[in-house]
PDB file of N, CA and C in Angstrom:
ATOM      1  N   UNK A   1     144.586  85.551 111.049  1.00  0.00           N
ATOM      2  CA  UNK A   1     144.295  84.477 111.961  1.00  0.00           C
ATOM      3  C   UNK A   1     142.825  84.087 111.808  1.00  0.00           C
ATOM      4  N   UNK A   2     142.357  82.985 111.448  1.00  0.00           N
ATOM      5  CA  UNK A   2     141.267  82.223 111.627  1.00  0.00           C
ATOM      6  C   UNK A   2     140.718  81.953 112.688  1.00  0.00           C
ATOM      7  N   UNK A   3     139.766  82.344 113.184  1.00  0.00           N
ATOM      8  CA  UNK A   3     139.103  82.190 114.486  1.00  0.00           C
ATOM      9  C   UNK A   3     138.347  80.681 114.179  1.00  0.00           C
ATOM     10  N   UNK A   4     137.583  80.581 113.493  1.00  0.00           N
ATOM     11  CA  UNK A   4     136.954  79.258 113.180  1.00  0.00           C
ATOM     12  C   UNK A   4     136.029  79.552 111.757  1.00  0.00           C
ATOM     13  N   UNK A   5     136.142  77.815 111.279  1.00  0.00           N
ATOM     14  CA  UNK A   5     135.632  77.652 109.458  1.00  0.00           C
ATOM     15  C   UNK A   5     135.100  76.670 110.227  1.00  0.00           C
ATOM     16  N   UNK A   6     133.893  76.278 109.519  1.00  0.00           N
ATOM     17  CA  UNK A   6     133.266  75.565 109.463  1.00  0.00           C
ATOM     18  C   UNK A   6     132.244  74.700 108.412  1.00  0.00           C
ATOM     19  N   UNK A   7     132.844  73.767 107.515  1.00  0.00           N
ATOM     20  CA  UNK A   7     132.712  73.243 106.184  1.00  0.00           C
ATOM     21  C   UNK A   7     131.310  72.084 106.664  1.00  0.00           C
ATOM     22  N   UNK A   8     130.455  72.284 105.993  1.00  0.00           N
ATOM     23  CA  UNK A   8     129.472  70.840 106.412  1.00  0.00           C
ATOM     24  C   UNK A   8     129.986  69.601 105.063  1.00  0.00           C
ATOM     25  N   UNK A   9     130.757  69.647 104.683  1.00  0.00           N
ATOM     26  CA  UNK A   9     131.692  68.651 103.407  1.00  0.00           C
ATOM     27  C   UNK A   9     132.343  67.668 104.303  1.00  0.00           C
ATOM     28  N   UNK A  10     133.216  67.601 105.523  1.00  0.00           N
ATOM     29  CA  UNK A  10     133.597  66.528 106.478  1.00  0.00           C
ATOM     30  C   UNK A  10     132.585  66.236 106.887  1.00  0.00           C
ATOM     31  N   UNK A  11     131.537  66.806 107.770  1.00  0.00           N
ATOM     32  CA  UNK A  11     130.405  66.150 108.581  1.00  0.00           C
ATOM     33  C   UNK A  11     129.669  65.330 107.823  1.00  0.00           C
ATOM     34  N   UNK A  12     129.172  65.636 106.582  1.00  0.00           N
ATOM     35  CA  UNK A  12     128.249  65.437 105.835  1.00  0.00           C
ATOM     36  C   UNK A  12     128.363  64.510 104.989  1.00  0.00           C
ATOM     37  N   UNK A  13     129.494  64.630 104.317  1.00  0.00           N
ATOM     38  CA  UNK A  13     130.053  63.576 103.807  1.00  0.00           C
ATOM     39  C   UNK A  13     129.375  63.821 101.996  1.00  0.00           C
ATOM     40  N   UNK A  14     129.581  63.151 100.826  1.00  0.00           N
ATOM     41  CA  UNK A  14     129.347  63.465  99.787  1.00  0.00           C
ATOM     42  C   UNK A  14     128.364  62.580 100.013  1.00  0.00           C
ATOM     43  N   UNK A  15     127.930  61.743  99.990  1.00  0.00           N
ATOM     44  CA  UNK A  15     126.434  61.101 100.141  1.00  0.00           C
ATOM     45  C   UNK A  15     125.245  62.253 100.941  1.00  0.00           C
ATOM     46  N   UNK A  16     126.048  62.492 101.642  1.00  0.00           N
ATOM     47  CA  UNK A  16     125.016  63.824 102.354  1.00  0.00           C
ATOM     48  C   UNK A  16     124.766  64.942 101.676  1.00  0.00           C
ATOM     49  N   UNK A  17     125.665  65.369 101.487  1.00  0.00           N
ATOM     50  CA  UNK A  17     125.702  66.505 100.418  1.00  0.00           C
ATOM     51  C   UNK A  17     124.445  66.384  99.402  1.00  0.00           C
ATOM     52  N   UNK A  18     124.405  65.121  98.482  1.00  0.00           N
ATOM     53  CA  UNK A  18     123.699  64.890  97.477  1.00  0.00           C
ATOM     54  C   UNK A  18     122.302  64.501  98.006  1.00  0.00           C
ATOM     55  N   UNK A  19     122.469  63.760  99.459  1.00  0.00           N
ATOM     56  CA  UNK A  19     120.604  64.362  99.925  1.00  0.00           C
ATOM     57  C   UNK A  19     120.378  65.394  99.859  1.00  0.00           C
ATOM     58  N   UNK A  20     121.188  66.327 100.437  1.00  0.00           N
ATOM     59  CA  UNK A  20     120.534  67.705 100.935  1.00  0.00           C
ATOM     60  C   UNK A  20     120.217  68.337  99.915  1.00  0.00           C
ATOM     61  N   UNK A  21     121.014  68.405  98.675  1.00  0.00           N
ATOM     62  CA  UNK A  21     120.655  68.959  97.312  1.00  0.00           C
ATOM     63  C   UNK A  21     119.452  67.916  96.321  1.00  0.00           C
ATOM     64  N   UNK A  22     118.861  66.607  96.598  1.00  0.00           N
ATOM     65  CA  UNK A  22     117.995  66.772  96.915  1.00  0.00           C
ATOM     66  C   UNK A  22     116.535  66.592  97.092  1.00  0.00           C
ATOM     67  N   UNK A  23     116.993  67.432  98.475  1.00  0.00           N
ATOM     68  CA  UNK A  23     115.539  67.912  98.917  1.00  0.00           C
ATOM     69  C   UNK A  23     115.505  69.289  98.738  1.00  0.00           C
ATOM     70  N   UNK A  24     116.163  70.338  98.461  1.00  0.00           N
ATOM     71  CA  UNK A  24     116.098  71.680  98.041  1.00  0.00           C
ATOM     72  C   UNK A  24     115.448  71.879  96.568  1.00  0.00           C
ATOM     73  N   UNK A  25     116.101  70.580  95.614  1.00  0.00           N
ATOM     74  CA  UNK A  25     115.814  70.772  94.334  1.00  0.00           C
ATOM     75  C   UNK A  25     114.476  70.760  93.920  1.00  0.00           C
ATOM     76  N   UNK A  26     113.465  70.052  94.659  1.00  0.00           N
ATOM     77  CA  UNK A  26     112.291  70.249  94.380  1.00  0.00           C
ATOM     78  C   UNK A  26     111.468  72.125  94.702  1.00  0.00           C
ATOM     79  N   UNK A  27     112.114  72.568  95.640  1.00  0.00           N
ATOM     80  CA  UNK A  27     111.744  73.797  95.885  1.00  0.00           C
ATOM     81  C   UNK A  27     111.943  74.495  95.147  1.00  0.00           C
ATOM     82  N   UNK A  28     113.352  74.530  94.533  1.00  0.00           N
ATOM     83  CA  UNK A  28     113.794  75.371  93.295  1.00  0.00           C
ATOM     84  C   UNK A  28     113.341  75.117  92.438  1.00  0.00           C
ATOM     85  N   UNK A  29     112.754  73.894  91.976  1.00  0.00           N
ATOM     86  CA  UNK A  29     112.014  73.685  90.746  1.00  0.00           C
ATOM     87  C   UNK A  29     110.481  74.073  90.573  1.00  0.00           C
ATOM     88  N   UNK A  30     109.902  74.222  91.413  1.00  0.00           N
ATOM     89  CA  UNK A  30     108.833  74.763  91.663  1.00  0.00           C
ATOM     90  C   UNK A  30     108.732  76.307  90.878  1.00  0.00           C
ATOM     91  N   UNK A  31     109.470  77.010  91.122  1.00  0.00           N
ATOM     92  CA  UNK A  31     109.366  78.599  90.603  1.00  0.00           C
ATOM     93  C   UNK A  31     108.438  79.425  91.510  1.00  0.00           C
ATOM     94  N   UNK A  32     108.527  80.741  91.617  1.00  0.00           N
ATOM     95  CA  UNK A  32     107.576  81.166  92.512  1.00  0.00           C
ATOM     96  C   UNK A  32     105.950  80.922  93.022  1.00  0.00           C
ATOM     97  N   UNK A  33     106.126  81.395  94.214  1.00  0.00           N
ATOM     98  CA  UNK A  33     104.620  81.382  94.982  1.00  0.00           C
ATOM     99  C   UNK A  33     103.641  81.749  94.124  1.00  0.00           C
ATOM    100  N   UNK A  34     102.642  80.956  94.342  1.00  0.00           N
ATOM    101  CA  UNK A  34     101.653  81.735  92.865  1.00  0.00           C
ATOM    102  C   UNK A  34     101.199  83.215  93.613  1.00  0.00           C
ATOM    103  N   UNK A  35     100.698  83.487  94.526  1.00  0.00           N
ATOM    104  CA  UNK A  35     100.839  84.928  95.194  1.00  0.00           C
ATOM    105  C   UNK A  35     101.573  86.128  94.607  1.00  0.00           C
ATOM    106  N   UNK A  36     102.996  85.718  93.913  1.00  0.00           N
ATOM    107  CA  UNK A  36     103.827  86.435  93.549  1.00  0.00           C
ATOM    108  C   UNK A  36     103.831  86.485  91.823  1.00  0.00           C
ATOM    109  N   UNK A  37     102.934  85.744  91.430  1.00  0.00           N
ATOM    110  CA  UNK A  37     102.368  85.655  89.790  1.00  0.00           C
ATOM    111  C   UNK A  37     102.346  86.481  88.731  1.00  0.00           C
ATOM    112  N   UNK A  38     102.745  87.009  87.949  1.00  0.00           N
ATOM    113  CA  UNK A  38     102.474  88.183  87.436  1.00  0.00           C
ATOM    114  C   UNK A  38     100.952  88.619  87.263  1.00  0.00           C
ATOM    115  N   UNK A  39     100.275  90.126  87.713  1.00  0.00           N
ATOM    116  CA  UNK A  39      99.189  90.296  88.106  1.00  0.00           C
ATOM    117  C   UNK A  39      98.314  90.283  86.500  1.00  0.00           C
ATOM    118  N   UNK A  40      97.331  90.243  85.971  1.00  0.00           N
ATOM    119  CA  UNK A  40      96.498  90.668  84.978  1.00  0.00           C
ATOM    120  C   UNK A  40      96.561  91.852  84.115  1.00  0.00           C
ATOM    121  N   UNK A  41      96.839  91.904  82.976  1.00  0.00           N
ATOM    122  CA  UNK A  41      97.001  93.334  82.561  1.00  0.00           C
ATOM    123  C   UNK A  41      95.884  94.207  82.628  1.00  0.00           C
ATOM    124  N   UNK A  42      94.406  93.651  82.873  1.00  0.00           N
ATOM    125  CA  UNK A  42      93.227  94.355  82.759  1.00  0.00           C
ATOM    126  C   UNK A  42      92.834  95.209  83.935  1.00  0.00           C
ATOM    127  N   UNK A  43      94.029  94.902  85.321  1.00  0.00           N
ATOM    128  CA  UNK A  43      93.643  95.015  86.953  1.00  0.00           C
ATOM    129  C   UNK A  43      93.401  96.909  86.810  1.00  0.00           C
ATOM    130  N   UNK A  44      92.254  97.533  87.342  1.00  0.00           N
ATOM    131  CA  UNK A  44      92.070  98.787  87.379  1.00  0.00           C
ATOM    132  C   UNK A  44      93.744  99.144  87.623  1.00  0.00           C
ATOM    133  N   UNK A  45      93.772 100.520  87.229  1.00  0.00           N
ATOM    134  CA  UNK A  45      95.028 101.212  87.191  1.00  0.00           C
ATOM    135  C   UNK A  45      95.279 102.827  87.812  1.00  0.00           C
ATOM    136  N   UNK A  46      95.818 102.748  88.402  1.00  0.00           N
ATOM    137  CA  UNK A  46      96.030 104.326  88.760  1.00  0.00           C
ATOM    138  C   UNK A  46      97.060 104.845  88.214  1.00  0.00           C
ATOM    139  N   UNK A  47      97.820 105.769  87.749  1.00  0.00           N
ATOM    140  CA  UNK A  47      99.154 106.128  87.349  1.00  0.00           C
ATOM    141  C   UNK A  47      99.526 107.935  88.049  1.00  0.00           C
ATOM    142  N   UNK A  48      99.898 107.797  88.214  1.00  0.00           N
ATOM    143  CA  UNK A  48     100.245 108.933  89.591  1.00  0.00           C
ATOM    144  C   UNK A  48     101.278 109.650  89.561  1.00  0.00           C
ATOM    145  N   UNK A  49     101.394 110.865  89.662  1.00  0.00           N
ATOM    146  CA  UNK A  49     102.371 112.136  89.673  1.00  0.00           C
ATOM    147  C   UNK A  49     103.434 112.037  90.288  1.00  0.00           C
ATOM    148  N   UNK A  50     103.213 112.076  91.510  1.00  0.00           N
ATOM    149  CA  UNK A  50     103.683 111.906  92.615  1.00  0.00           C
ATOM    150  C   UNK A  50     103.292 110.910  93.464  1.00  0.00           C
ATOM    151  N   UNK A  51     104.288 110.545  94.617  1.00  0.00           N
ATOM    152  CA  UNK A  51     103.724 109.654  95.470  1.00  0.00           C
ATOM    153  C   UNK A  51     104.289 110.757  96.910  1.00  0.00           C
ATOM    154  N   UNK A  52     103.566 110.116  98.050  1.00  0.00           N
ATOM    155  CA  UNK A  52     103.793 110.798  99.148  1.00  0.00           C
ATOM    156  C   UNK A  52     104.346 110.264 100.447  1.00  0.00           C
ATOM    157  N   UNK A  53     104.876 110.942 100.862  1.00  0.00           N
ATOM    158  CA  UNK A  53     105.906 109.417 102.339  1.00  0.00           C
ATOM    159  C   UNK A  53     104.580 109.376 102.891  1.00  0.00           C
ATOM    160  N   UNK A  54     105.419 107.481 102.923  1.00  0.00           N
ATOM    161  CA  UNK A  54     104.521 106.572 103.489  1.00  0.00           C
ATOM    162  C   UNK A  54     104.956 105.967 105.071  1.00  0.00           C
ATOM    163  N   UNK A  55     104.141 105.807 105.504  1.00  0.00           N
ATOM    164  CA  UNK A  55     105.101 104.864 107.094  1.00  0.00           C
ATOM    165  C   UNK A  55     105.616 103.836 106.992  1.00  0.00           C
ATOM    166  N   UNK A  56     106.468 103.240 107.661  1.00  0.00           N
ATOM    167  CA  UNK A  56     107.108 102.224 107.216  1.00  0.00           C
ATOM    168  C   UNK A  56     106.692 101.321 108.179  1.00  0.00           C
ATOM    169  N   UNK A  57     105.421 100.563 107.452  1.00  0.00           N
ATOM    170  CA  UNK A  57     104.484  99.475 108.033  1.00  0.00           C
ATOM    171  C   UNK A  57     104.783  98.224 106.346  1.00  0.00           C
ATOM    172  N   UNK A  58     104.078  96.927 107.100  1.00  0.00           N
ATOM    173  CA  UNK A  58     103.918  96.039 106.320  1.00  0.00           C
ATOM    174  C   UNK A  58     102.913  95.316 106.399  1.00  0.00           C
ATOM    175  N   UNK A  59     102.396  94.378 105.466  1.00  0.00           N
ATOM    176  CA  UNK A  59     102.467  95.478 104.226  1.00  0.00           C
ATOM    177  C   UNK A  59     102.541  96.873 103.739  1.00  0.00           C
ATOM    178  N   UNK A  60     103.459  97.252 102.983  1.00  0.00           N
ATOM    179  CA  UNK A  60     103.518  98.656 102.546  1.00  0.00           C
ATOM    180  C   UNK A  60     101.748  99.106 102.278  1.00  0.00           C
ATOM    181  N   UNK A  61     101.983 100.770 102.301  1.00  0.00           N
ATOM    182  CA  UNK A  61     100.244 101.620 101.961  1.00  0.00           C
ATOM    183  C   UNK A  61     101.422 102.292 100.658  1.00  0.00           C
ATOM    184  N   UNK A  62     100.853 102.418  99.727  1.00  0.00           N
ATOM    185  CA  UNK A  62     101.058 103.846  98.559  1.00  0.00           C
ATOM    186  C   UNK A  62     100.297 104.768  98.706  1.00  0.00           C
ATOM    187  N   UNK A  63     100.866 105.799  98.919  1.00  0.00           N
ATOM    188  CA  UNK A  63      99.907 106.876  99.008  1.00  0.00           C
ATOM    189  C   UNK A  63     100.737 107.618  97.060  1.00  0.00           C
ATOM    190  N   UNK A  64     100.114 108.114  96.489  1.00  0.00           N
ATOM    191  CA  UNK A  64     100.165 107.973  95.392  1.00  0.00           C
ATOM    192  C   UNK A  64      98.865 109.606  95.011  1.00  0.00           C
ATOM    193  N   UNK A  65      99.595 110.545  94.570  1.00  0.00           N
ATOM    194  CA  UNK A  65      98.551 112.214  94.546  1.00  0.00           C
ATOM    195  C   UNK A  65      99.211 112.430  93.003  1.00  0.00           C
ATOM    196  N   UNK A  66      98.446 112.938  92.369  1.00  0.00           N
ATOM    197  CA  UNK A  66      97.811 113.661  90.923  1.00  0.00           C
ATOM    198  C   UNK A  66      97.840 112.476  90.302  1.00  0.00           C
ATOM    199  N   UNK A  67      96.444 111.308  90.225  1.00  0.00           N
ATOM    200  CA  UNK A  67      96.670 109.832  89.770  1.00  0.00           C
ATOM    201  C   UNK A  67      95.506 110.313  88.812  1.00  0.00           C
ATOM    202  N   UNK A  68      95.906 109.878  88.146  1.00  0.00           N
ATOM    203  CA  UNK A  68      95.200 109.406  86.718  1.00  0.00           C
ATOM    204  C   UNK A  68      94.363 107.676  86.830  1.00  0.00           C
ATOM    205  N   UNK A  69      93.186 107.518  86.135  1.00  0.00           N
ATOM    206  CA  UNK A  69      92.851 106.437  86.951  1.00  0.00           C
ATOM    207  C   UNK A  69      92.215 105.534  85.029  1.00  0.00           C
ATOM    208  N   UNK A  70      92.528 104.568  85.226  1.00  0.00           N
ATOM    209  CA  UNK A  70      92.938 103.897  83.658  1.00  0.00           C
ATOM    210  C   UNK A  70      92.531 102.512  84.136  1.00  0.00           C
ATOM    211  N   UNK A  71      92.076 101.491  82.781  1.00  0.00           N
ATOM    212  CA  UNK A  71      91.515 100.220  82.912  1.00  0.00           C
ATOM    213  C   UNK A  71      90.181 100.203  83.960  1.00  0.00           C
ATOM    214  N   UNK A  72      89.007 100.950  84.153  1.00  0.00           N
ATOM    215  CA  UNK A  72      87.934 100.997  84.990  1.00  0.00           C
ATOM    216  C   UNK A  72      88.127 101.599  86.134  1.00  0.00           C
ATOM    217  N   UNK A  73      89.193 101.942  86.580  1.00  0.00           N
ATOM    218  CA  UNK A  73      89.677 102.509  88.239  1.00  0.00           C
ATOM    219  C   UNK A  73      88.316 103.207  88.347  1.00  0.00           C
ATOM    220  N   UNK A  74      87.889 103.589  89.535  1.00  0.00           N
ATOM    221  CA  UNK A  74      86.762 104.806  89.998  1.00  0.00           C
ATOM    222  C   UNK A  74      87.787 106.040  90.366  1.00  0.00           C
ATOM    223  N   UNK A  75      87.671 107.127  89.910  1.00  0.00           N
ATOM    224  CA  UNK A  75      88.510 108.388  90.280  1.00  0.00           C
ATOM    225  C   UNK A  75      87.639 108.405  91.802  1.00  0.00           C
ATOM    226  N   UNK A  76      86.510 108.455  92.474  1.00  0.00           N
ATOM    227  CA  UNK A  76      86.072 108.702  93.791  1.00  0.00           C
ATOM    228  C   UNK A  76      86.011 107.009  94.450  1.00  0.00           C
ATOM    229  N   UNK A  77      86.088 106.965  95.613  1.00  0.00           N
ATOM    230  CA  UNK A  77      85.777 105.403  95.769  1.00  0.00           C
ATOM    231  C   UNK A  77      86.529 104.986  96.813  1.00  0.00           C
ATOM    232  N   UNK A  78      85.914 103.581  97.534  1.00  0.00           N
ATOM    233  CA  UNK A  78      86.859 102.457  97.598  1.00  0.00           C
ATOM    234  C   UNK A  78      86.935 101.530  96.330  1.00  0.00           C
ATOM    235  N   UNK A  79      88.117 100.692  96.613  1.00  0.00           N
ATOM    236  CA  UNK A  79      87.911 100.067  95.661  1.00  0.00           C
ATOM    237  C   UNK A  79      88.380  98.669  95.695  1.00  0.00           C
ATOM    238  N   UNK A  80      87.300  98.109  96.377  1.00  0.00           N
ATOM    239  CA  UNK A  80      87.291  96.202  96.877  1.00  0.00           C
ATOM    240  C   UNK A  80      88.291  95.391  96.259  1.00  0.00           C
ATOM    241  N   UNK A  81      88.494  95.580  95.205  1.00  0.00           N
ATOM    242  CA  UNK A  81      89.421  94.364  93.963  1.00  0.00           C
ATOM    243  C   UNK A  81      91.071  94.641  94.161  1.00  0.00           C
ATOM    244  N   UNK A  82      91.634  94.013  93.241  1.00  0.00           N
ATOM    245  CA  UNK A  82      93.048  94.599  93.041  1.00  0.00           C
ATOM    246  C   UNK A  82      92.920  95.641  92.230  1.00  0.00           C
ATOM    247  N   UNK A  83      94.187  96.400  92.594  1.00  0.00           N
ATOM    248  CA  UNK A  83      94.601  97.389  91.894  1.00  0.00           C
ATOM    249  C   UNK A  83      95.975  97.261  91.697  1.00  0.00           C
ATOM    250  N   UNK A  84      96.404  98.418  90.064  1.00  0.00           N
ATOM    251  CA  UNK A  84      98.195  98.613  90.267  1.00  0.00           C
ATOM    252  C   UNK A  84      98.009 100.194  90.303  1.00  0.00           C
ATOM    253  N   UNK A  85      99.114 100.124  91.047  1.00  0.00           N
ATOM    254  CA  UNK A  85      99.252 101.716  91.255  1.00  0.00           C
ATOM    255  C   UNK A  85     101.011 102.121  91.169  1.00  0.00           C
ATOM    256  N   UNK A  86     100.848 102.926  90.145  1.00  0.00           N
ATOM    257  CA  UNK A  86     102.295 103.344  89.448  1.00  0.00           C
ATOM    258  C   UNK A  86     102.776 104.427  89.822  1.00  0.00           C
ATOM    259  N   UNK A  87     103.581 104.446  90.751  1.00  0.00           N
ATOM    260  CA  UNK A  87     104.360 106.139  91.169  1.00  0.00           C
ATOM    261  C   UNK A  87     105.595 106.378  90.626  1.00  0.00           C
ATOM    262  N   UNK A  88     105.956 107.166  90.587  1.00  0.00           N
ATOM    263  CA  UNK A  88     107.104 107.781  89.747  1.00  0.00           C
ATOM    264  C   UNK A  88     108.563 107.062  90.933  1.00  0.00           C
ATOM    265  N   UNK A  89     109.329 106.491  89.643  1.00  0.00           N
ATOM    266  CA  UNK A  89     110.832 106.298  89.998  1.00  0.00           C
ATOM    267  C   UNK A  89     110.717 105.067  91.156  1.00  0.00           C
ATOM    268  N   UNK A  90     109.933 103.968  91.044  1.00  0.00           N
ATOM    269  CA  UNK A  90     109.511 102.669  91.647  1.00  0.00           C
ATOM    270  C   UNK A  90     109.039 101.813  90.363  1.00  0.00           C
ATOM    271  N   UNK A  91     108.747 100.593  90.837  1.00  0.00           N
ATOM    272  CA  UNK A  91     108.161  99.740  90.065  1.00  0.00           C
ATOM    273  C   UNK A  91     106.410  99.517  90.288  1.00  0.00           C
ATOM    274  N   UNK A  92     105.812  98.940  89.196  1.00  0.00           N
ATOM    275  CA  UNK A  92     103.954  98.725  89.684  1.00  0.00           C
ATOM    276  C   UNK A  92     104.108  98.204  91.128  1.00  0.00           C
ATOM    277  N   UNK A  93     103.234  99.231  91.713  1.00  0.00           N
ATOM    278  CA  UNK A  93     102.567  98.265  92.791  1.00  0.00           C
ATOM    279  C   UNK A  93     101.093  97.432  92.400  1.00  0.00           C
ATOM    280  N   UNK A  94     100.907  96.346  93.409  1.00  0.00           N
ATOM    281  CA  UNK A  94      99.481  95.631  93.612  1.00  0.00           C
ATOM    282  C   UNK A  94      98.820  95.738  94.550  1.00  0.00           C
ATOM    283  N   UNK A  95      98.035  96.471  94.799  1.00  0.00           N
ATOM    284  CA  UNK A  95      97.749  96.691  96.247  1.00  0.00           C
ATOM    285  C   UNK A  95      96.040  95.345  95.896  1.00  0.00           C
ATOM    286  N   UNK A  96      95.722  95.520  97.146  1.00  0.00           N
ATOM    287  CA  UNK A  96      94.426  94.053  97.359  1.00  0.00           C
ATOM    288  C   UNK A  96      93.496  95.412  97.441  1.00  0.00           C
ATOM    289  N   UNK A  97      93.504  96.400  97.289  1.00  0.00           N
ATOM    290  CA  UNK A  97      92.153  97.278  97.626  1.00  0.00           C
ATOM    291  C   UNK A  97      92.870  98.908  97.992  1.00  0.00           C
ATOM    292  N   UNK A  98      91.754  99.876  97.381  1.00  0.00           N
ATOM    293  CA  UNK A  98      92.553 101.195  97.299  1.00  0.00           C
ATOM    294  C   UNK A  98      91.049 101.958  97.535  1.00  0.00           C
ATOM    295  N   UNK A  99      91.989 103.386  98.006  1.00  0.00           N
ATOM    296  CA  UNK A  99      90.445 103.920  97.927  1.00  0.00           C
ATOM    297  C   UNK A  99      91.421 105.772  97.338  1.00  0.00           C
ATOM    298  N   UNK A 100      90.164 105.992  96.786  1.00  0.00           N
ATOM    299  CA  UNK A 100      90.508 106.718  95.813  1.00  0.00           C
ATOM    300  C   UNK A 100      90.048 108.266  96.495  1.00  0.00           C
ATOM    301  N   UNK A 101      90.567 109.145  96.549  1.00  0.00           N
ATOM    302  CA  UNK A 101      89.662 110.572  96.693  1.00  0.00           C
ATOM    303  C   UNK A 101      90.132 111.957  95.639  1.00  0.00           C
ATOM    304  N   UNK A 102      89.038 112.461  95.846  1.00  0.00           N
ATOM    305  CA  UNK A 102      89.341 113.561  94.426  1.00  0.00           C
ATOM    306  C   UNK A 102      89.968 114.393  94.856  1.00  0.00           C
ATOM    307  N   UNK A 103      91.131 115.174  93.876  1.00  0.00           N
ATOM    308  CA  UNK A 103      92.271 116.081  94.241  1.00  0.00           C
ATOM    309  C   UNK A 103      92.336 117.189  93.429  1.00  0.00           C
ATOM    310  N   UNK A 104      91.592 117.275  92.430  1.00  0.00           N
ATOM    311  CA  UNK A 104      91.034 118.573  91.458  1.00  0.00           C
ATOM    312  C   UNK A 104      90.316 118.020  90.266  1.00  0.00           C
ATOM    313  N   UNK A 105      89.962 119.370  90.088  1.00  0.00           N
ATOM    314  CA  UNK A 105      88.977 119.611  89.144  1.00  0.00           C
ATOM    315  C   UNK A 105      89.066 119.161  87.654  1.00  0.00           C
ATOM    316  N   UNK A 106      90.487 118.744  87.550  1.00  0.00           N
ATOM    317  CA  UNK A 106      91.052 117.834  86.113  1.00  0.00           C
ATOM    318  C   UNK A 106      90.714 116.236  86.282  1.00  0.00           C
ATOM    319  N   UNK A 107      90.269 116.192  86.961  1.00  0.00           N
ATOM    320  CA  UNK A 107      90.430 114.103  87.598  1.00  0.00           C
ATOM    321  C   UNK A 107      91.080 113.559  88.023  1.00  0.00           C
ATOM    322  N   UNK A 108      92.029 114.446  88.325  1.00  0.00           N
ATOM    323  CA  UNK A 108      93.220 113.733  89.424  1.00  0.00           C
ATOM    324  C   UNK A 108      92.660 113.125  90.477  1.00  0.00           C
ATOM    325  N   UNK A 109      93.238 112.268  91.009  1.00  0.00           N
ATOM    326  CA  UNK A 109      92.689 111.899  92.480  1.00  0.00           C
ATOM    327  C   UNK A 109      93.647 111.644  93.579  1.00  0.00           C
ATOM    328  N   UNK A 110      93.843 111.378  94.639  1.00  0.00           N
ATOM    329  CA  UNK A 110      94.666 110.935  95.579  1.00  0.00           C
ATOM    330  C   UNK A 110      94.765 109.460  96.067  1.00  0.00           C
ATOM    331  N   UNK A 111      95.353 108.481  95.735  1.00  0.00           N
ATOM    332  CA  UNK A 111      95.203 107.113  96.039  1.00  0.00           C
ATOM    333  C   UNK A 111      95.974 106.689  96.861  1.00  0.00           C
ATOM    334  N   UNK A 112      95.079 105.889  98.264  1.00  0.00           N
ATOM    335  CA  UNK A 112      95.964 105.173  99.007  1.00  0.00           C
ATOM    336  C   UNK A 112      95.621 103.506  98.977  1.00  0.00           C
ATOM    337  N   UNK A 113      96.472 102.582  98.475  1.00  0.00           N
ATOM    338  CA  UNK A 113      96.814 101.693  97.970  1.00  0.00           C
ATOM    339  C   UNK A 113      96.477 101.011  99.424  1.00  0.00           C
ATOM    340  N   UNK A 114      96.534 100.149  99.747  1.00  0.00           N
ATOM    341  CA  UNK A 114      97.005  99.389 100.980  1.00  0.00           C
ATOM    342  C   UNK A 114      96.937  97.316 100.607  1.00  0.00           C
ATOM    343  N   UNK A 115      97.619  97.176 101.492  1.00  0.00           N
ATOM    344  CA  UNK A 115      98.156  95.636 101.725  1.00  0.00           C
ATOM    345  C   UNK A 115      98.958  95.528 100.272  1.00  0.00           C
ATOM    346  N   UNK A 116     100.009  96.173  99.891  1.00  0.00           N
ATOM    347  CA  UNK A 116     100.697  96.277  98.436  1.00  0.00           C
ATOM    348  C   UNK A 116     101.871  95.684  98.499  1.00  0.00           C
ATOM    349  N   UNK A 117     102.230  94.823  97.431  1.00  0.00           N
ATOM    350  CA  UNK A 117     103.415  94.624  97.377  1.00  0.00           C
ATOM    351  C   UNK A 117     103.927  94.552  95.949  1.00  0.00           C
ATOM    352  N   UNK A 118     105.199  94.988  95.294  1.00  0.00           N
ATOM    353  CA  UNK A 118     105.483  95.303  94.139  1.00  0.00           C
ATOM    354  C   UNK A 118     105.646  94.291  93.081  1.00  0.00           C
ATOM    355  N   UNK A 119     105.023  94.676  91.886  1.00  0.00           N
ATOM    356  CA  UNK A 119     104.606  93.373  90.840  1.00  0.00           C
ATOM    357  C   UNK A 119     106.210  93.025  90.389  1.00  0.00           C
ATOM    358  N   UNK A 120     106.317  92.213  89.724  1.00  0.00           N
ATOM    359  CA  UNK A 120     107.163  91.289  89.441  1.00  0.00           C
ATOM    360  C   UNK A 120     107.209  91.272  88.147  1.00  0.00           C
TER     361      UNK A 120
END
């Protein structure tokens, strides 16, 4: 039993239809937000052992422990610029600014990423 359908094809009519598609088509043609851009390959880099639970805030934080720090990263630091920060069994993150602290005596460090969202 059908409780209720509701088609916008009677209301709308095929003249309507073909407005509404468009004014969408310019959006779709556009391609993504430049925000969402693919980031620079040169952006400091962390690459990381492990990562560590994070809270579930948004923007996401990476917390990100035994990081290896590649393309200029500072192993001690904040670190003002972008960053990517790579944890195991996820995709790159981009975080807008990270700050870095030391975790042993090999150069590992501990990185928490913040305002991140995952590269594309």
């Amino acid at each position: 039993m059908r409780l209720f359908r509701i088609t916008l094809a009677p209301v709308l009519g095929a003249a309507g239809l073909a407005v509404a598609g468009l004014l969408t088509a310019p959006a779709h043609a556009a391609g993504p937000a430049t925000s969402l851009a693919a980031a620079p390959a040169d952006l400091p880099t962390y690459i990381c052992r492990r990562d560590l639970p994070r809270p579930p805030v948004y923007p996401p934080i990476i917390f990100g422990s035994d990081c290896q720090a590649g393309n200029g990263a500072p192993t001690e630091g904040v670190v003002s610029e972008r960053v990517r920060i790579i944890v195991p069994w996820e995709r790159p993150w981009i975080c807008e600014h990270a700050t870095a602290i030391p975790e042993d005596e090999d150069g590992g460090a501990r990185v928490i990423g913040h305002d991140c969202f995952p590269e594309f």
